[in-house]
C-alpha atoms as a PDB file:
ATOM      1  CA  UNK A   1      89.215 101.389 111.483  1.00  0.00           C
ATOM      2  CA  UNK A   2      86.960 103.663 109.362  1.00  0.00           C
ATOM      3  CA  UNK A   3      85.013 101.923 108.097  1.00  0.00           C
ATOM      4  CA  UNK A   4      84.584  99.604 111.327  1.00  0.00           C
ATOM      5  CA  UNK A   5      83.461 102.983 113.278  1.00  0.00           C
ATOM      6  CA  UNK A   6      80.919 103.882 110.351  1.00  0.00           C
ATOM      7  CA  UNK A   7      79.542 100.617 109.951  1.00  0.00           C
ATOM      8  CA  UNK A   8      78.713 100.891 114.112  1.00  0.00           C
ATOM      9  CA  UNK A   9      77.811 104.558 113.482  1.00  0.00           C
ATOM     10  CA  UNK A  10      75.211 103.103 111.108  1.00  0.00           C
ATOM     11  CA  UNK A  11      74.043  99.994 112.887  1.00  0.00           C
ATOM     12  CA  UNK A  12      72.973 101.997 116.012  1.00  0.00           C
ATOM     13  CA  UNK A  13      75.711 102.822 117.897  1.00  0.00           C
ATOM     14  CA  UNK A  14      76.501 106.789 118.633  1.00  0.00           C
ATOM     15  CA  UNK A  15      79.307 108.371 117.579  1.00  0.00           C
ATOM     16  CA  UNK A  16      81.813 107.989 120.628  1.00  0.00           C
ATOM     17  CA  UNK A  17      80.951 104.266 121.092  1.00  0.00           C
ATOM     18  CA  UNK A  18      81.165 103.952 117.295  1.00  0.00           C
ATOM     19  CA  UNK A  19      85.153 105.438 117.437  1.00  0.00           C
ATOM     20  CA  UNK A  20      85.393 103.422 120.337  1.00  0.00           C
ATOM     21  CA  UNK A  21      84.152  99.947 119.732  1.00  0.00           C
ATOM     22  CA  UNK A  22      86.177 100.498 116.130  1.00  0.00           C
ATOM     23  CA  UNK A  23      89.020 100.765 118.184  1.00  0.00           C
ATOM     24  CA  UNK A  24      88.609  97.703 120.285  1.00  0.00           C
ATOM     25  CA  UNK A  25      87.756  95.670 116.803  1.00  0.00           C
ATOM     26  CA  UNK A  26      91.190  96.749 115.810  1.00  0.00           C
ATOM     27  CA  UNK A  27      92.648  95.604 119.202  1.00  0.00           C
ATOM     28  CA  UNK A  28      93.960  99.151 120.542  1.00  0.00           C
ATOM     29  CA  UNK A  29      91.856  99.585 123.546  1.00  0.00           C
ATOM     30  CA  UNK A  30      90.189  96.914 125.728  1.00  0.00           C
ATOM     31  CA  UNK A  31      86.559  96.233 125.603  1.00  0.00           C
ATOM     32  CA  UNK A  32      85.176  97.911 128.779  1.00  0.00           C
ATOM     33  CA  UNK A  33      86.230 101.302 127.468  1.00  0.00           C
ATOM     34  CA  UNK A  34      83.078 101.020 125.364  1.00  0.00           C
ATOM     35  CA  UNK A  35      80.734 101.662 128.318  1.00  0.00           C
ATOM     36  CA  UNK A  36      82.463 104.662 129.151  1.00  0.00           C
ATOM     37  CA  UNK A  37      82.194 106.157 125.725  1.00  0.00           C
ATOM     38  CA  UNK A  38      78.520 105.998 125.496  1.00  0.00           C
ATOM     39  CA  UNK A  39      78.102 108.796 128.363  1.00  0.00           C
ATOM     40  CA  UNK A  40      79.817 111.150 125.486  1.00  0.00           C
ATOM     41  CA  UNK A  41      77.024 110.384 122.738  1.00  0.00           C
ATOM     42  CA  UNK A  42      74.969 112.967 121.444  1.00  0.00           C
ATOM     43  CA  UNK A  43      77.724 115.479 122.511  1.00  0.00           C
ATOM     44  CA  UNK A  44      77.620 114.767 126.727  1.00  0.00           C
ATOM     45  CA  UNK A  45      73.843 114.661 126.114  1.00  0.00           C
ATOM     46  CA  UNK A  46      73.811 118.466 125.591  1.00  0.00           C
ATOM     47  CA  UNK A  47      75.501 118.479 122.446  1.00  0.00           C
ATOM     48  CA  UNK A  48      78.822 119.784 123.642  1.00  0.00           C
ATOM     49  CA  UNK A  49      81.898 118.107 122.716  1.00  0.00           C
ATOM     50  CA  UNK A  50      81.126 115.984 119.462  1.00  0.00           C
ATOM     51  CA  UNK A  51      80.965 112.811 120.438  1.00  0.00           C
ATOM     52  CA  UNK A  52      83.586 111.290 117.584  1.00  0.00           C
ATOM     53  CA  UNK A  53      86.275 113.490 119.141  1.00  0.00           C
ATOM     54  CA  UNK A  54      85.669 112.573 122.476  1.00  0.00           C
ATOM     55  CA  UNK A  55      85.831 108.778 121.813  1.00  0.00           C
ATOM     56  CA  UNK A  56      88.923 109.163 119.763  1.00  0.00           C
ATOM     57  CA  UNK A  57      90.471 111.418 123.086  1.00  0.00           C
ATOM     58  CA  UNK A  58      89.290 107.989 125.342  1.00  0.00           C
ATOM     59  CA  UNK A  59      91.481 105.990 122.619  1.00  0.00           C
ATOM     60  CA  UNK A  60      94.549 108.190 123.127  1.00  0.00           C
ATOM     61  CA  UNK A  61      94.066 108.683 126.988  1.00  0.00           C
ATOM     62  CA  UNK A  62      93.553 104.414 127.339  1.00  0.00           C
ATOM     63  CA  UNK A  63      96.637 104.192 125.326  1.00  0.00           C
ATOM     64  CA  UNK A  64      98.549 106.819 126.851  1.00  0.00           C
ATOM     65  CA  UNK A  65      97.068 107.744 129.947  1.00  0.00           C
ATOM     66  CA  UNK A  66      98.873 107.920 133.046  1.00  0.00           C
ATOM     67  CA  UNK A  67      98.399 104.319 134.546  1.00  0.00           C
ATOM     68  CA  UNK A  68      98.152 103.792 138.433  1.00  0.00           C
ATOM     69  CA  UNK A  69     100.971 104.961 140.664  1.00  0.00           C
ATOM     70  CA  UNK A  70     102.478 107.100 137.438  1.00  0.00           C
ATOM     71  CA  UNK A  71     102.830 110.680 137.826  1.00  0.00           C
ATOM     72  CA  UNK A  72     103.324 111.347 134.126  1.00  0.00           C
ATOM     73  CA  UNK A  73     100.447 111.752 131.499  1.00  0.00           C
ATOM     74  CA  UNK A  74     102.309 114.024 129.096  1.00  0.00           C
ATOM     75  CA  UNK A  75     102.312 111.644 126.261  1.00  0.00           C
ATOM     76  CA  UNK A  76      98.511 111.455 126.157  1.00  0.00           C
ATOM     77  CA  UNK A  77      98.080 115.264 126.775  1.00  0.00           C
ATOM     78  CA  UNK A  78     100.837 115.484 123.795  1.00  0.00           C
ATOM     79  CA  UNK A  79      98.543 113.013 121.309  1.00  0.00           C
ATOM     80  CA  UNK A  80      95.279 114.674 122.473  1.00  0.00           C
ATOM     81  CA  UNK A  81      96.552 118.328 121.451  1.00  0.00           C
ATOM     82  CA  UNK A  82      97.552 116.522 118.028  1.00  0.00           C
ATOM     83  CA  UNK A  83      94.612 114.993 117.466  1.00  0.00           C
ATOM     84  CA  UNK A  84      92.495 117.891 118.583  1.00  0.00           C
ATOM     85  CA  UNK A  85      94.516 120.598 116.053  1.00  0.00           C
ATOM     86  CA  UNK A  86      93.941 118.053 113.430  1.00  0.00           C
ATOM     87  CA  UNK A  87      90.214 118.092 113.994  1.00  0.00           C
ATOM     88  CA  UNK A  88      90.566 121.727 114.375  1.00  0.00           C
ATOM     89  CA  UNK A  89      92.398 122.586 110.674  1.00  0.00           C
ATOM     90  CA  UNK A  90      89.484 120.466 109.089  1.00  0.00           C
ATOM     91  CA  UNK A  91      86.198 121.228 111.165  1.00  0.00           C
ATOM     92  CA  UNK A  92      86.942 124.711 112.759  1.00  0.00           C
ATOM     93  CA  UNK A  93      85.008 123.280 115.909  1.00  0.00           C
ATOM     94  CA  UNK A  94      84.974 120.696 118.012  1.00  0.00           C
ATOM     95  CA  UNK A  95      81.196 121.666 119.117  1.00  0.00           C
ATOM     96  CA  UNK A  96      78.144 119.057 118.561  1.00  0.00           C
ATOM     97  CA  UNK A  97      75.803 121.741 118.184  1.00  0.00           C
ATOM     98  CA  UNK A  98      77.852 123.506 115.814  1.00  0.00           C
ATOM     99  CA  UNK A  99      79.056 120.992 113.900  1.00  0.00           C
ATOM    100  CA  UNK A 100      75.338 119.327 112.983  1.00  0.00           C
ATOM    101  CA  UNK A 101      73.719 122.989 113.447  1.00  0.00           C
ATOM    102  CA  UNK A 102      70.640 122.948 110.769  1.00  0.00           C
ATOM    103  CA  UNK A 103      69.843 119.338 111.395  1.00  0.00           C
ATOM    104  CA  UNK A 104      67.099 117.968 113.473  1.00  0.00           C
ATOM    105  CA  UNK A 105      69.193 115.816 116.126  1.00  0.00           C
ATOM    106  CA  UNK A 106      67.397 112.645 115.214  1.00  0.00           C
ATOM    107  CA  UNK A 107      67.022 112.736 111.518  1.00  0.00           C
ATOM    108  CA  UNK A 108      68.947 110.490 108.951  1.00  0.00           C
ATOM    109  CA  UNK A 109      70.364 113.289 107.302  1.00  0.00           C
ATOM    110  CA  UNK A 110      72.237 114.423 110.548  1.00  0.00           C
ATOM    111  CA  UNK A 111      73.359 111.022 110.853  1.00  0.00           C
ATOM    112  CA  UNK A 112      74.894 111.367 107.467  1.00  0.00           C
ATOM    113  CA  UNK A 113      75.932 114.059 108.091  1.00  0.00           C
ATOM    114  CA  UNK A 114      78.257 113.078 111.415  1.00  0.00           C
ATOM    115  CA  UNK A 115      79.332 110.204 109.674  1.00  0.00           C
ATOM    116  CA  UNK A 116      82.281 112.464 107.828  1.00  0.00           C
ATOM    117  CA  UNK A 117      83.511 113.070 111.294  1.00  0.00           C
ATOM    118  CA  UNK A 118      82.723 109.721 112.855  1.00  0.00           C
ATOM    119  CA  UNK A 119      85.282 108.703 109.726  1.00  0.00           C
ATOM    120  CA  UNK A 120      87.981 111.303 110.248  1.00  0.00           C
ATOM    121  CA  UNK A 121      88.563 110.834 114.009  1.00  0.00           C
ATOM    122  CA  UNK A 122      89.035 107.102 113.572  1.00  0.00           C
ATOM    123  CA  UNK A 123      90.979 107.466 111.596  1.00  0.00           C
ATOM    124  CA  UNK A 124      92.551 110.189 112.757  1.00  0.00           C
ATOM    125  CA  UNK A 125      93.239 108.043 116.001  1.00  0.00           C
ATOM    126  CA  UNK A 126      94.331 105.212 113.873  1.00  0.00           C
ATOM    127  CA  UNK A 127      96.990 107.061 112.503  1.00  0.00           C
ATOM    128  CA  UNK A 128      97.919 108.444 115.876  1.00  0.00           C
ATOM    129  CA  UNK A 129      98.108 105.050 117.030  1.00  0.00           C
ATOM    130  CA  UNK A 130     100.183 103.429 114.298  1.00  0.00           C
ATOM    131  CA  UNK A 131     102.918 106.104 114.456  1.00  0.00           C
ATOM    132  CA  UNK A 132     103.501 105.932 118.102  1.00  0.00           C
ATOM    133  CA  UNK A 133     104.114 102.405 117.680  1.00  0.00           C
ATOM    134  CA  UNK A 134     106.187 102.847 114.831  1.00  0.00           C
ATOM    135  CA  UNK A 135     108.416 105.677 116.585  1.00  0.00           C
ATOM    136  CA  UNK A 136     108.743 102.642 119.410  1.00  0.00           C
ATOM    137  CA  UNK A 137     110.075 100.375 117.066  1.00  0.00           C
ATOM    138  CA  UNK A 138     112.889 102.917 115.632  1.00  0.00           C
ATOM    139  CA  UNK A 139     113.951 103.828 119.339  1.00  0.00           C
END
């Protein structure tokens, strides 16, 4: 899924709809989820949350999410805090602006730059993925 999400990240697509569409390549979310991911790019537009982390978090939450009539979402809460301490122990922040501080936002060498991350939450969230459905197939 890596290097799915950094060969989007490179071709044009920002870094939540690069996690994202990576994702639906690999066949673990479904292919409108991608339109929702692009309102995260460039950090919300105010370069907030990065955008990488906050595709990864749709990932989990399409995965896991509470579905319709379901009053649980504690398994996707549960992945998200995993995922998000992950992030955490290797960037510090989880902050756009922080995380691509010193770069001008629309330079190549910012874009290089977020590619390490655009790589580490997919997979990050491939990972995440491929040991819940291992834990299902041990229960």
């Amino acid at each position: 899924m890596k290097e799915l999400a950094l060969k989007h990240f490179m071709s044009g697509y920002s870094c939540s709809e690069s996690v994202v569409q990576a994702a639906i390549d690999k066949g673990y979310a479904k292919e409108d989820l991608l339109s929702a991911a692009t309102s995260f790019s460039g950090g919300m537009g105010v370069r907030c949350l990065c955008g990488a982390v906050a595709g990864a978090q749709l990932v989990i939450g399409a995965n896991f999410g509470k579905k319709q009539n379901e009053r649980d979402g504690m398994k996707a809460r549960a992945l998200a805090k995993k995922f998000s301490e992950e992030f955490a122990k290797k960037y510090k922040v989880n902050c756009c602006k922080v995380l691509s501080a010193g770069f001008e936002f629309h330079s190549p060498e910012r874009k290089q730059h977020c590619c390490s991350m655009v790589g580490f939450c997919s997979e990050l969230v491939e990972n995440i993925l491929k040991e819940e459905a291992l834990q299902k197939t041990e229960v």
